[in-house]
Structure formats: structure tokens, C-alpha cells
Protein backbone atom coordinates (compact mmCIF):
# COMPACT_ATOMS: atom_id res chain seq x y z
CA UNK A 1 0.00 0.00 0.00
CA UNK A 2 2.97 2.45 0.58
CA UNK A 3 2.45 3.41 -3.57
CA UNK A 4 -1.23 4.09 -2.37
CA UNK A 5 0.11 6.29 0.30
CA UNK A 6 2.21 8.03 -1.73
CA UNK A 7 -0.95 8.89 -4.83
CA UNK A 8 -2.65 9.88 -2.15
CA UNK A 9 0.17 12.46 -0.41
CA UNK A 10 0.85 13.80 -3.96
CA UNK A 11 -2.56 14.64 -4.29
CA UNK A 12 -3.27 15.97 -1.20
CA UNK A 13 -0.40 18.73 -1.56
CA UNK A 14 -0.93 19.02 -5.50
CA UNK A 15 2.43 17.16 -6.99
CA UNK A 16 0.84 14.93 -9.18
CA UNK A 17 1.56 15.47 -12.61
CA UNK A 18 -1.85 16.21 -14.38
CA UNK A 19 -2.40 18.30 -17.82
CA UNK A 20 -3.53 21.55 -15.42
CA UNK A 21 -0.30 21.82 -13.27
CA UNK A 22 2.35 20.90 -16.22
CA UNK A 23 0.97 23.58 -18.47
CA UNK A 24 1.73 25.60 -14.74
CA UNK A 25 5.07 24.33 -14.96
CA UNK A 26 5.42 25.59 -18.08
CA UNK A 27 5.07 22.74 -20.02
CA UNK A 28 3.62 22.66 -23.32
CA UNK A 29 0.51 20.01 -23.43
CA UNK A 30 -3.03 20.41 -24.29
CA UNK A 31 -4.69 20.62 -20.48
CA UNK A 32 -8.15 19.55 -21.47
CA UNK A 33 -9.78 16.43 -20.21
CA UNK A 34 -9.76 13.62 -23.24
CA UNK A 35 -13.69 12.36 -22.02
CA UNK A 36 -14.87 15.91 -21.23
CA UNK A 37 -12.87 18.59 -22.50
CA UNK A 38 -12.63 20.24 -19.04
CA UNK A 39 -8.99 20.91 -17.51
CA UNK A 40 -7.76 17.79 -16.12
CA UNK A 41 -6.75 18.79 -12.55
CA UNK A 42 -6.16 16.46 -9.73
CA UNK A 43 -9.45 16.51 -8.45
CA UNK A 44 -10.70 16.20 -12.45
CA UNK A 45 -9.29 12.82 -12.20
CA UNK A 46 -10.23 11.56 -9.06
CA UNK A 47 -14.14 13.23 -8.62
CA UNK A 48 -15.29 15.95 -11.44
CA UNK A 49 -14.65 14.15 -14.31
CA UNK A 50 -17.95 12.50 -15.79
CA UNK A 51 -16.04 9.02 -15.69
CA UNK A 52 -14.70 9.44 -12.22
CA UNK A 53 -18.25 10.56 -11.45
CA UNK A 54 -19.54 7.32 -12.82
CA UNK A 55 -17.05 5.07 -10.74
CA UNK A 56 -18.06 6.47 -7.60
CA UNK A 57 -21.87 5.72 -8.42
CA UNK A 58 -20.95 2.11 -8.69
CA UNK A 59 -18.61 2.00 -5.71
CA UNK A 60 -20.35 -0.18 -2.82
CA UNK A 61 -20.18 1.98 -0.15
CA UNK A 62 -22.40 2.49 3.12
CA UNK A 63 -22.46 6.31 2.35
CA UNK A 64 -22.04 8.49 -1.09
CA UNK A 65 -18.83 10.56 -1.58
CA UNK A 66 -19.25 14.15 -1.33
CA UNK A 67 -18.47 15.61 -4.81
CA UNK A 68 -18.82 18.94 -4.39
CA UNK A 69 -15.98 19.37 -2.08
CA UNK A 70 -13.78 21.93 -3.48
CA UNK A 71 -10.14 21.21 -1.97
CA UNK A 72 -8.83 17.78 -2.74
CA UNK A 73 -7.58 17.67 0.83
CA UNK A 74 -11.07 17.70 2.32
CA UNK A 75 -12.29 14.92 0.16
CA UNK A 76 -9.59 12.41 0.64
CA UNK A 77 -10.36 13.07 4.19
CA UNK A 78 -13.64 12.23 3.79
CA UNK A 79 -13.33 9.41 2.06
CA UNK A 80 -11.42 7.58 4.57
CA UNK A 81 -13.83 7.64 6.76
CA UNK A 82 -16.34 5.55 4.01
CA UNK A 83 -17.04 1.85 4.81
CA UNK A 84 -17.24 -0.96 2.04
CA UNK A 85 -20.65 -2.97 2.16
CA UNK A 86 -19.93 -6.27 4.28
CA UNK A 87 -20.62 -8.57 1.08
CA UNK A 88 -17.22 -7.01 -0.29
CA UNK A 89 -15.23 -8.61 2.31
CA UNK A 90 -13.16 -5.44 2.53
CA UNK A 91 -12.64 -4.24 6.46
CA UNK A 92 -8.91 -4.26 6.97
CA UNK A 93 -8.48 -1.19 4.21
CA UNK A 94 -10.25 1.76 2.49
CA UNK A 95 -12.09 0.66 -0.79
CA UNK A 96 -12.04 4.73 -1.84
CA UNK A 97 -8.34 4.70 -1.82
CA UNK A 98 -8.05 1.83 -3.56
CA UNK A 99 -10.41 3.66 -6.03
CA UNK A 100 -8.47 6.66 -5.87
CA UNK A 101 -5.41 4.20 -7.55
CA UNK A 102 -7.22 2.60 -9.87
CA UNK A 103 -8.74 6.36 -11.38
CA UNK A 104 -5.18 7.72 -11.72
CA UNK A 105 -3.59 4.11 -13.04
CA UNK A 106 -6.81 3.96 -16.09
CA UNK A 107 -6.15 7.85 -16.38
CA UNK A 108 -2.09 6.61 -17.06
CA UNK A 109 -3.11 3.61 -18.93
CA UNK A 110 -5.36 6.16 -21.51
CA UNK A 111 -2.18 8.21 -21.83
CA UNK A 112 0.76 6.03 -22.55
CA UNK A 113 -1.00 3.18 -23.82
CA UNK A 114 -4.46 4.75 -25.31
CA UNK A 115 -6.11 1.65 -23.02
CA UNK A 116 -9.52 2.71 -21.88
CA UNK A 117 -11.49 1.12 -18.89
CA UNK A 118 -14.83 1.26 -17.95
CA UNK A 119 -16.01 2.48 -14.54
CA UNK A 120 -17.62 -1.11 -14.09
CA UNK A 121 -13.69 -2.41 -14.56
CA UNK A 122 -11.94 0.35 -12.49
CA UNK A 123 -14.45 -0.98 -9.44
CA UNK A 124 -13.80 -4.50 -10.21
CA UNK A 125 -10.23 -3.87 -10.17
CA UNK A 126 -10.16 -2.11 -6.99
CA UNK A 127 -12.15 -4.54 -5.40
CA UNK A 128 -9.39 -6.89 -6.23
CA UNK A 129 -6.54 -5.19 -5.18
CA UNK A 130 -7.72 -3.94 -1.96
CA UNK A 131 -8.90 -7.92 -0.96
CA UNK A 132 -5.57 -8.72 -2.05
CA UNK A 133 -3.94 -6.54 0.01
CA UNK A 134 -6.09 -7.23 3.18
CA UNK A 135 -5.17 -11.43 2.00
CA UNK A 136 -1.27 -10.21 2.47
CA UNK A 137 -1.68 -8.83 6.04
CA UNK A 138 -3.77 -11.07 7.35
CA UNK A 139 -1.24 -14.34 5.93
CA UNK A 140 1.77 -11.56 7.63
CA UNK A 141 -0.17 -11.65 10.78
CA UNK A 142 0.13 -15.52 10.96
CA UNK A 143 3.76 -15.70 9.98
CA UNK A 144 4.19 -13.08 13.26
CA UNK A 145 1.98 -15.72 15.19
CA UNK A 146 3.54 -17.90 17.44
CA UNK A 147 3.50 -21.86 16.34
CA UNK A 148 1.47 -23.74 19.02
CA UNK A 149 1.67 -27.84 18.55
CA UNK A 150 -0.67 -30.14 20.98
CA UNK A 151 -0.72 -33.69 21.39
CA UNK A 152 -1.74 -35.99 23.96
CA UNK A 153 -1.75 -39.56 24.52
CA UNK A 154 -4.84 -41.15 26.28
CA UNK A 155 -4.59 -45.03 28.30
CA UNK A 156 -8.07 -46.39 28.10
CA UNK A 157 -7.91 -48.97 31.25
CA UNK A 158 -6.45 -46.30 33.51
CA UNK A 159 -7.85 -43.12 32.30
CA UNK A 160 -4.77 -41.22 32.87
CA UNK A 161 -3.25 -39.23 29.48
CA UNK A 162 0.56 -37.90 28.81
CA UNK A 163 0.41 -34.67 27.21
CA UNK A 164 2.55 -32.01 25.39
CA UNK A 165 3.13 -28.74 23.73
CA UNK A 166 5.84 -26.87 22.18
CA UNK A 167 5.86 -22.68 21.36
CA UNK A 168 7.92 -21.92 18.08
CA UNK A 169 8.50 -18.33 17.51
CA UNK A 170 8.87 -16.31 15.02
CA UNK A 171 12.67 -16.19 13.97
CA UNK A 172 13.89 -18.23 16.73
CA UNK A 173 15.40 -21.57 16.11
CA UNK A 174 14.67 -24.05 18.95
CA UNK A 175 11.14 -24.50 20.10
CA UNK A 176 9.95 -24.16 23.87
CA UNK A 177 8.27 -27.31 24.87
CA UNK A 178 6.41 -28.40 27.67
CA UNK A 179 5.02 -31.99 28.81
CA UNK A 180 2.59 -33.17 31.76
CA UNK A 181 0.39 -36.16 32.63
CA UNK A 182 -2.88 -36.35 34.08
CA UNK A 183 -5.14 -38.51 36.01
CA UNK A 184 -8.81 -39.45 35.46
CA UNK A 185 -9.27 -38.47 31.87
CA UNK A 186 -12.88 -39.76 29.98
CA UNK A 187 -11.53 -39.65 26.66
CA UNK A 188 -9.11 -39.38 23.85
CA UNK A 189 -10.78 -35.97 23.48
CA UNK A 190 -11.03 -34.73 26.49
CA UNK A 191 -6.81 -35.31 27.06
CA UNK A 192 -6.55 -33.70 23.90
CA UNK A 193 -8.68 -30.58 25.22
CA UNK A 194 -6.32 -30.69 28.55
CA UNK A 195 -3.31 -30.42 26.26
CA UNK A 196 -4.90 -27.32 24.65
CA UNK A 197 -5.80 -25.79 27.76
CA UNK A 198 -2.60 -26.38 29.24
CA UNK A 199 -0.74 -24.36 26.17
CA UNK A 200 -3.17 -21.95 26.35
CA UNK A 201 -2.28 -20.91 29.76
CA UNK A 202 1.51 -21.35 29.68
CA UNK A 203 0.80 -18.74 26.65
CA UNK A 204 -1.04 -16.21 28.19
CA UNK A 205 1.84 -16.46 31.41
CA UNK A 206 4.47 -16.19 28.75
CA UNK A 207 2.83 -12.42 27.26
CA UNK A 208 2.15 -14.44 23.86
CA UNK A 209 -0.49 -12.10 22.47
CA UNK A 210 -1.10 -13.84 18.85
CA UNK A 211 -1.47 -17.94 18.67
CA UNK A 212 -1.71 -20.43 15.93
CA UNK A 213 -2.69 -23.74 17.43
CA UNK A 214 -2.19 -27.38 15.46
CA UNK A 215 -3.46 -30.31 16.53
CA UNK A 216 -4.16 -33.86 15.13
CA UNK A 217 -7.34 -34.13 16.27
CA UNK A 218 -10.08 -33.04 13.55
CA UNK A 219 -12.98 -33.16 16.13
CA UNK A 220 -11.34 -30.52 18.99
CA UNK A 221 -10.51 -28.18 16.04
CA UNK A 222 -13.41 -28.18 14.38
CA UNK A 223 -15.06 -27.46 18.25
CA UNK A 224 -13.03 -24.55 18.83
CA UNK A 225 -13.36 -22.98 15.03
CA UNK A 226 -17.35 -23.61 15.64
């Protein structure tokens, strides 16, 4: 997201290279707009342009963008605060920014590669990279988690179960591990429940605050992801 970031900065303080500010630069290119005609500004491109208008009508948000906002500050501000509609998945990011990138990228695209987009394809697109993006953090998250293994072993006649854990963290070498018995177990299960609840609380005393448990039992698993 830090290229995002950086549209977004660019904008905000009016560095991006559109028609208006080159010809201000005293640059020699037609400023007009190729779908409208009006001069392509920043905000042209990412709210007053008829396409950009028409992109924003499709976007699935809670709440409309606000137009009419004159300084391209105040409407990246306020589209920040927009939330996706749950079916979109999206929660972990902004949808508008990703919008934001995908109007300035089919603006580029038009330029240097006369490639036009629809505004059904610039949503479609954003939709894609912003789930995308969220997919990469959350699989990040899980390489930062610590790696919790559980097994137990259960004695039927005697009811009592030998049990074990071991904590791999991230970028360490050697795993912790732990081991216990117990007495006056019912069930495979149930040891394998005591083995989880025994990592769980040497975790917690050890200030582990994100946990990925395995285990080879299907049934607790499937209990605790219920």
C-alpha cells in the first residue's frame, strides 16, 4: 500500500503530474480532459470528471462521496472515513483509496497506452486489489503468530493421558516445549482438550499475544473454530 500512500500524499499537496499543473510548470501540453474537454486537474481525475463521477456511483459503499468538495484535501479526508458494504469482504483497508489508484492508473493507462477502462472495470479492479492486500496482512499476521503444537496420549484402562506442547517463535530456532500427565481423563478428546488448555495458559503467562494452534485431532478443532 505504501504506492497508495504516496498517490494519495501527492494529491493531497498538489504534486501529481496532471495536464492543469504541467501547463503551470510551463510545459507545453493540451490541459483539457480527453472524455470531457474540461482541464484535467487532480481533483478532475479523481471526482469531477464525468467518468470518475460514474465510478463512484458504482462504488459499494455504506455512504455516497461528497463531490462537491472543493479542496482535494477535504475529500480524501472524507473518504477515509467511508465503509465498504460487508458482502465485499473489505474491512482491513479503504475501498475509496483503492479507487483513488485505480482512477489515476486507467487515467495513465489512456495516456501512454491509449487503453480505456470502464467504470464497471476500475471498481472490479479495486475490489481486487484492496482484498488482495487485506489477503497479504492477514497471511503476515500468521507468519508473526507464534506456532502452538498439541498432542496428547490417552490409556483407556487407567484413564490417565501424557500430554505435550511446544511454542515456536517467530525467527527463533529451537522450540519451547512443555510436557505433563494427568489422572482421570474420559476420553481421547477430552486429554486432547487438557493439552490445549494447558498451552493456552503457559501462553497467556508467557505475554504471547497472537497464537496459531495445530493439533491432530479433527474433532477438537473443528469445536473450537465452531
Amino acid at each position: 500500500m505504501p504506492k497508495v500512500k504516496q498517490l494519495l500524499w501527492r494529491a493531497a499537496v498538489d504534486a501529481l503530474p496532471v495536464r492543469v499543473e504541467l501547463v503551470r510548470r510551463r510545459i507545453q501540453v493540451d490541459f483539457g480532459c480527453k472524455i470531457c474537454g474540461n482541464p484535467k486537474t487532480i481533483t478532475h481525475v479523481l471526482k469531477n470528471c464525468q467518468f470518475a463521477r460514474k465510478v463512484w456511483d458504482l462504488a459499494p459503499l455504506k455512504a455516497r462521496p461528497h463531490l462537491n468538495m472543493v479542496l482535494c484535501l477535504d475529500f480524501l479526508a472524507f473518504i477515509l472515513s467511508l465503509l465498504s458494504f460487508p458482502l465485499t469482504g473489505i474491512s482491513a483497508t479503504s475501498l475509496p483509496v483503492w479507487i483513488c489508484w485505480n482512477l489515476w492508473t486507467t487515467r495513465n493507462h489512456q495516456i501512454f497506452s491509449n487503453t480505456t477502462y470502464s467504470a464497471g472495470e476500475v471498481i472490479t479492479k479495486a475490489l481486487e486489489e484492496a482484498n488482495a492486500w487485506q489477503e497479504a496482512q492477514t497471511s503476515l499476521q500468521k507468519l508473526q503468530a507464534v506456532l502452538c503444537n498439541i498432542d496428547a496420549a490417552w490409556h483407556t484402562d487407567s484413564g490417565s493421558c501424557g500430554m505435550g506442547f511446544t511454542f515456536r517463535l517467530p525467527m527463533e530456532k529451537s522450540p519451547v516445549q512443555h510436557s505433563t500427565s494427568h489422572h482421570f481423563i474420559s476420553s481421547a478428546l477430552a486429554a486432547e482438550a487438557w493439552a490445549l488448555r494447558e498451552a493456552l495458559i503457559s501462553a497467556i503467562d508467557a505475554g504471547y499475544e497472537s497464537l496459531q494452534v495445530l493439533s491432530d485431532s479433527q474433532i477438537l478443532m473443528n469445536l473450537i473454530n465452531s
